[in-house]
Protein backbone atom coordinates (compact mmCIF):
# COMPACT_ATOMS: atom_id res chain seq x y z
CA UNK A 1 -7.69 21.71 -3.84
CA UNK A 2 -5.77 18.40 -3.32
CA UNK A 3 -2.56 18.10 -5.37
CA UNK A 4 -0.53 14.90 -6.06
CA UNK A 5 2.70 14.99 -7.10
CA UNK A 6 3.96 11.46 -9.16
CA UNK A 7 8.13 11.77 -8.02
CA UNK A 8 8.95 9.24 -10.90
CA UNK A 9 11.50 6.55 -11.22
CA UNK A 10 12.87 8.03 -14.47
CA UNK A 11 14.40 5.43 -17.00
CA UNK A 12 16.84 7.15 -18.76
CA UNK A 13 16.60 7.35 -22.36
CA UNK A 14 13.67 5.38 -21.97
CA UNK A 15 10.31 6.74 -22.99
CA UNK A 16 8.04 3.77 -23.14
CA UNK A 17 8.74 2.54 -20.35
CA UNK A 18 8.59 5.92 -18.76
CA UNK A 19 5.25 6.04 -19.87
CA UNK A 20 4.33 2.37 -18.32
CA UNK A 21 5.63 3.95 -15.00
CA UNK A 22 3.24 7.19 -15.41
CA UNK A 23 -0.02 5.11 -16.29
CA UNK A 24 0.74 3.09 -12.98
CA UNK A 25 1.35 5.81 -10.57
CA UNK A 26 -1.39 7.44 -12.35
CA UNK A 27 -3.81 4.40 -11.63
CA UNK A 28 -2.57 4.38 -7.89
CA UNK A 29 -2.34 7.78 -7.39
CA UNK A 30 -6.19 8.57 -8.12
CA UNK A 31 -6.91 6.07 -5.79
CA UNK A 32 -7.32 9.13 -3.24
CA UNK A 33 -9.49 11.09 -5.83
CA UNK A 34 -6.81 14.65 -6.10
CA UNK A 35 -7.86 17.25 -7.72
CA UNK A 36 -4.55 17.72 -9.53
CA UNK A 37 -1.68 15.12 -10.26
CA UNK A 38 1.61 16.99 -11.16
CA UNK A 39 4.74 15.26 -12.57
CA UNK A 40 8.59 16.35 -12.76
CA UNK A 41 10.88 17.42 -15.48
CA UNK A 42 11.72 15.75 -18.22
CA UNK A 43 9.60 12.83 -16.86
CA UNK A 44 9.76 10.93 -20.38
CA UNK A 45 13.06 10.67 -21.27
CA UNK A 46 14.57 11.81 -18.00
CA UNK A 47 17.80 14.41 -18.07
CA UNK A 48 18.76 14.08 -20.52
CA UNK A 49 20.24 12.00 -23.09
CA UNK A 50 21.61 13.77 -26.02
CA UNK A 51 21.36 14.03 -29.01
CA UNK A 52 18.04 15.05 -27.49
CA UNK A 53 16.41 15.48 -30.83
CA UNK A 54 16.54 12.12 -31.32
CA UNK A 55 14.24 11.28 -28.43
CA UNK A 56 12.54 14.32 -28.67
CA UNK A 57 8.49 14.15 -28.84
CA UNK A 58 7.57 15.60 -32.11
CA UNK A 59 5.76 18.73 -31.05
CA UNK A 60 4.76 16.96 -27.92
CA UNK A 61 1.98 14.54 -29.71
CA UNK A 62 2.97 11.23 -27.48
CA UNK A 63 2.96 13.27 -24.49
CA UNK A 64 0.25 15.46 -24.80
CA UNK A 65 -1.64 12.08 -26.30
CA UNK A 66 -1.08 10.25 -23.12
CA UNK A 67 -1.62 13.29 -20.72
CA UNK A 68 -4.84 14.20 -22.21
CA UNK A 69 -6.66 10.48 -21.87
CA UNK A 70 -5.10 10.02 -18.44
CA UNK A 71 -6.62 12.96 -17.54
CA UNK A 72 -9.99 12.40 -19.06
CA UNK A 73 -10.39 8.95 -17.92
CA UNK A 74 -9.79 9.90 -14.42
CA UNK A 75 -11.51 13.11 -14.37
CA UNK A 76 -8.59 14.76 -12.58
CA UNK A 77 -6.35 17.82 -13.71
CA UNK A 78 -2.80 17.17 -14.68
CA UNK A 79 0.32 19.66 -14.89
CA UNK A 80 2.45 17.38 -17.44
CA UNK A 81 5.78 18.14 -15.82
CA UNK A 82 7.92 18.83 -18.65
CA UNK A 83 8.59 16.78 -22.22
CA UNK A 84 11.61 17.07 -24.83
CA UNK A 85 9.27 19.23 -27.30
CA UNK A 86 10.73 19.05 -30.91
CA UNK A 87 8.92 22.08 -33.04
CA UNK A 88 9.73 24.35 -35.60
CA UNK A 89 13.16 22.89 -36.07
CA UNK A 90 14.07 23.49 -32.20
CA UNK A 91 14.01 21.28 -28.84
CA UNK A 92 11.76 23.35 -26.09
CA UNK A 93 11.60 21.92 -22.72
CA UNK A 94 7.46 22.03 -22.74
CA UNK A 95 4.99 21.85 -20.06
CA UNK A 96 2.06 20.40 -20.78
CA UNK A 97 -1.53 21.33 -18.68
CA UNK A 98 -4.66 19.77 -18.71
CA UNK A 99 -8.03 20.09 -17.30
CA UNK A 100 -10.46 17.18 -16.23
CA UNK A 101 -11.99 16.89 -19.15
CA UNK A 102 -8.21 16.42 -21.12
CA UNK A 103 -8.74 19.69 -22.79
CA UNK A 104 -5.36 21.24 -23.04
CA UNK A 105 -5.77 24.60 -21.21
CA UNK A 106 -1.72 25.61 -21.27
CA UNK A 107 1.49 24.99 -22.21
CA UNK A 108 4.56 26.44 -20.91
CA UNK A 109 8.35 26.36 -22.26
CA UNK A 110 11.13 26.53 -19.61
CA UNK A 111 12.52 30.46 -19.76
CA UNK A 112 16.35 29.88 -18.15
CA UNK A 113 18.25 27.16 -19.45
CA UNK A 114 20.71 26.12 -16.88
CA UNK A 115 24.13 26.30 -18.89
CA UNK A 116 26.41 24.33 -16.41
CA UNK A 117 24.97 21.17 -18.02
CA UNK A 118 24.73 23.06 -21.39
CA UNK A 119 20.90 22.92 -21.82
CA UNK A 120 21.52 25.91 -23.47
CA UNK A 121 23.26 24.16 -26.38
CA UNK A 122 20.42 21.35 -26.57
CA UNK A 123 16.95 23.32 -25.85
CA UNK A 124 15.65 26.61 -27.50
CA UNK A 125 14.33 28.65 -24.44
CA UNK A 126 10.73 29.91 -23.75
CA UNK A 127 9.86 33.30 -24.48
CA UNK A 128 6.58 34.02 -22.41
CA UNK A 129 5.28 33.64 -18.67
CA UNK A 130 2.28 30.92 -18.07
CA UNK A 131 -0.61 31.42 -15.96
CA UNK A 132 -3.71 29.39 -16.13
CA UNK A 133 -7.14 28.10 -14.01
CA UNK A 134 -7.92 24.65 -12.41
CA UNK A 135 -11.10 24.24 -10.94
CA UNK A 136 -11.05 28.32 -11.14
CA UNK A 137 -8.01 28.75 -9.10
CA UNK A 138 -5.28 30.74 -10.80
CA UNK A 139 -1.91 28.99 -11.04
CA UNK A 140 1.50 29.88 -12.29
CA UNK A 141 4.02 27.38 -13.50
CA UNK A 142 8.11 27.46 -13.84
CA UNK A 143 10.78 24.41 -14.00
CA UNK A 144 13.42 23.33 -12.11
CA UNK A 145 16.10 26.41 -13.12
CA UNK A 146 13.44 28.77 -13.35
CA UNK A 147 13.28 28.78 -9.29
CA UNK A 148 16.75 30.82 -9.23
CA UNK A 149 15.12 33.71 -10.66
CA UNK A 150 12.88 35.47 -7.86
CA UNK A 151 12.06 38.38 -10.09
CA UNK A 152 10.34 35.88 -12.27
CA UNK A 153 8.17 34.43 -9.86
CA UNK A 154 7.25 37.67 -8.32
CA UNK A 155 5.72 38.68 -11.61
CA UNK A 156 3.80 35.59 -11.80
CA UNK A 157 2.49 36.20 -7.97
CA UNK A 158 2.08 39.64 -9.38
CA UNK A 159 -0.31 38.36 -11.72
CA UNK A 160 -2.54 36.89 -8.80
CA UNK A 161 -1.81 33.47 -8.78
CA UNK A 162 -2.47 31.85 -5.69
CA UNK A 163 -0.33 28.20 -6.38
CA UNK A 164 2.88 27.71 -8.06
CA UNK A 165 3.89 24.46 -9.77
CA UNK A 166 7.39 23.55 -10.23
CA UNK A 167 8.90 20.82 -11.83
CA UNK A 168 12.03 19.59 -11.61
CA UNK A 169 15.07 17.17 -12.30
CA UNK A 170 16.89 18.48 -9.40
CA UNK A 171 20.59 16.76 -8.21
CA UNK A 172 21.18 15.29 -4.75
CA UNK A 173 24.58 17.62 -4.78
CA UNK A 174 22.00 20.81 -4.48
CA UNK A 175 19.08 19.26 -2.10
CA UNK A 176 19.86 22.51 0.04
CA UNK A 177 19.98 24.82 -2.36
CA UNK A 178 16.08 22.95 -3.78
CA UNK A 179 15.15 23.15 -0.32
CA UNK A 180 15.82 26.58 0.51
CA UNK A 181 14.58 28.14 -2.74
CA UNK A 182 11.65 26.44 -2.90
CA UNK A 183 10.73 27.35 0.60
CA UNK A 184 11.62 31.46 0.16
CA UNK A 185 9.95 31.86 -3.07
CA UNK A 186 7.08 30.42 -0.92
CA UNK A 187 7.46 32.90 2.16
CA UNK A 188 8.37 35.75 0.19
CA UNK A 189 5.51 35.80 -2.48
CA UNK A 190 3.07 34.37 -0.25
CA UNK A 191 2.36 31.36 -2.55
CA UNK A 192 1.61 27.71 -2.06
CA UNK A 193 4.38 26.07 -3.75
CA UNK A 194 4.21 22.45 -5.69
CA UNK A 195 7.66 21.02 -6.43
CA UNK A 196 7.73 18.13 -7.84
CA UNK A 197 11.31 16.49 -8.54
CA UNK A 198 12.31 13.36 -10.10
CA UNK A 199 13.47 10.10 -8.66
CA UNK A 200 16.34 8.32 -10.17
CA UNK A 201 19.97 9.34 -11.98
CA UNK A 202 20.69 11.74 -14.44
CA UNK A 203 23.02 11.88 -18.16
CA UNK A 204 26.09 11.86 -15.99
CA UNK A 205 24.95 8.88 -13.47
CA UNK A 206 24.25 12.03 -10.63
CA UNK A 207 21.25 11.04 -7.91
CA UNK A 208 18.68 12.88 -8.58
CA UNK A 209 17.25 14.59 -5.26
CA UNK A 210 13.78 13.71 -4.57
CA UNK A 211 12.51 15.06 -1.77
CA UNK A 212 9.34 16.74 -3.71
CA UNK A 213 7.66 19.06 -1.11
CA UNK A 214 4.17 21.15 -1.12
CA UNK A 215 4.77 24.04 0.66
CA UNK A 216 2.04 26.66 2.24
CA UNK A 217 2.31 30.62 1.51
CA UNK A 218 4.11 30.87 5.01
CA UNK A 219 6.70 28.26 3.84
CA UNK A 220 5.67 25.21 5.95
CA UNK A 221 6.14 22.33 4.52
CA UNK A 222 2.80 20.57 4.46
CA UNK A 223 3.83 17.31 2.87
CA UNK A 224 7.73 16.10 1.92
CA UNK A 225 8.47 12.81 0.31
CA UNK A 226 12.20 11.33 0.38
CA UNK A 227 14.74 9.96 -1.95
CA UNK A 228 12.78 7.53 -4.18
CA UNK A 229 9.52 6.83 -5.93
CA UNK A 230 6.88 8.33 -4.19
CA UNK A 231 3.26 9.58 -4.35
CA UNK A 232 2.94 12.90 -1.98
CA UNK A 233 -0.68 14.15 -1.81
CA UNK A 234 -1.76 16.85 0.47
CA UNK A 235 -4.55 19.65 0.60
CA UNK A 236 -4.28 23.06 0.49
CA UNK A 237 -6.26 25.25 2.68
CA UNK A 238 -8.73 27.71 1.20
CA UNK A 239 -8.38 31.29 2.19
CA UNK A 240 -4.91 30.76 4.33
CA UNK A 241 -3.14 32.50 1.39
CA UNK A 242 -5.72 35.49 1.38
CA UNK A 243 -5.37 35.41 6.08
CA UNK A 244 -1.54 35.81 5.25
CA UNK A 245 -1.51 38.62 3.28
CA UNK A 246 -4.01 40.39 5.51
CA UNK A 247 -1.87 39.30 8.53
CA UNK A 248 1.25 40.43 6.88
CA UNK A 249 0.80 42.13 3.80
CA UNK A 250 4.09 42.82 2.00
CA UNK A 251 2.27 43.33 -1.44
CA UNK A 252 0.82 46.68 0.05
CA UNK A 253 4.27 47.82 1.11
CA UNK A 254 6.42 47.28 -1.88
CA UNK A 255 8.38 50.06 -3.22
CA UNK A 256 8.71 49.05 -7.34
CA UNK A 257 9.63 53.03 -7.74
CA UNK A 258 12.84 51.81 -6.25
CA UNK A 259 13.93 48.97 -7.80
C-alpha cells in the first residue's frame, strides 16, 4: 500500500480556497499513482474559527461532494482528514473515507475533544470507534487529540487493524509531545502509523507543527516532511507488521485480567 499524506497550507476561515489548495495537491499528488491520499484536521476551514457553525459544512455535503469525485476521478482512496460537520443541530468534527470508486465506505467523529482550546464548547463529540477496509487492508482512524488516549488505540489494534490514520491540527509548541506519541502508539501496538498534520497558523495565530510522519509497526520513521506544505508519500511493507509480532509478540503476553 502507498499512502500520501496532503500537509495543507490551511487558509483560515477560508473554505473555498481551501478547497482550490486540495484539488491542486490532489492533481500533483497522484502524479506518483498512491494507493491512498490522506489529509489533516480541519483541512477546510482550518482550527478553527468560531462561531464554527457558521462555517460549518451542513452535514458534510461540500466535503464529502468534493472528496468523493476527487477520489473517483483519480481512482485512488482518500481518508478526508476531518470537516466542521453541522448535523442534527450539533457541530461534529467528521472524518470522511472513501474508496476508489468515491463510494463512501466510513465516517468517523473525533471521540476526545481537547478542552484547553474549548473544542468542547464548539463540537459535539463522537460516540463510536471506526474501523474500515482499503484495498482489503483493515484500518483504524483517530484525530489529532485522540492520540493521548492509548487505551483507545489499543482497542482499535485490538480489533486487527494493521494501519492507523491520524489527522491532525497539531501546534509547533507540542512538536515533541506529536512526535513522541505518534511514534509509541506505533511501537507499542505494533501498527503502521499515518499522521498527517496541517501546515499553517491556527484561531490564535499559533504555528501549526507540520512535520507529518508515516511510521512502521517498530516506530521507524519511514518518511517525515517539515514545517510547510508538503506531499510525503511512502510504502508500507507487506507482512513486516505480521514478522514483528512473531519476532516480538506482546499481544500473546498481555495480562487484560489485570488491568
Amino acid at each position: 500500500m502507498k499512502i500520501s499524506i496532503l500537509q495543507m497550507p490551511v487558509a483560515f476561515a477560508r473554505p473555498d480556497e481551501n478547497i482550490q489548495t486540495l484539488r491542486r495537491m490532489v492533481d500533483a499528488a497522484t502524479r506518483e499513482e498512491p494507493d491512498v491520499l490522506v489529509l489533516p484536521e480541519l483541512w477546510r476551514l482550518g482550527f478553527y474559527p468560531q462561531p464554527v457553525e457558521r462555517l460549518a459544512d451542513l452535514d458534510g455535503q461540500q466535503s464529502r461532494t468534493v472528496l468523493a469525485e476527487l477520489a473517483r476521478k483519480n481512482g485512488v482512496n482518500i481518508v478526508g482528514g476531518t470537516v466542521a460537520n453541522r448535523r442534527d443541530g450539533s457541530v461534529y468534527n467528521t472524518c470522511y473515507i472513501f474508496d476508489r470508486t468515491g463510494e463512501e465506505v466510513a465516517s468517523y467523529d473525533k471521540a476526545h475533544l481537547f478542552t484547553p482550546s474549548g473544542e468542547r464548547a464548539d463540537f459535539a463529540a463522537g460516540s463510536h470507534m471506526v474501523t474500515f477496509r482499503l484495498d482489503g487492508v483493515l484500518c483504524g482512524i483517530a484525530v489529532c487529540y485522540d492520540v493521548r488516549f492509548p487505551e483507545f488505540i489499543r482497542k482499535l489494534a485490538l480489533e486487527g487493524i494493521s494501519v492507523l490514520f491520524l489527522p491532525a491540527a497539531w501546534p509547533a509548541s507540542r512538536l515533541n509531545h506529536w512526535q513522541t506519541l505518534t511514534r509509541a502508539r506505533a511501537i507499542e501496538n505494533q501498527l503502521y502509523v499515518i499522521a498527517a498534520n496541517e501546515a499553517g497558523t491556527d484561531e490564535q495565530g499559533n504555528h501549526l507543527a507540520g512535520h507529518s510522519a508515516i511510521l512502521d509497526p517498530w516506530g521507524e520513521t519511514i518518511a517525515e516532511a517539515g514545517e510547510g506544505e508538503a506531499i510525503l508519500t511512502a510504502r508500507l511493507r507487506p507482512g513486516l507488521r505480521q514478522h514483528i509480532r512473531e519476532t516480538l509478540n506482546v499481544y500473546a503476553d498481555r495480562r487484560p485480567e489485570l488491568y
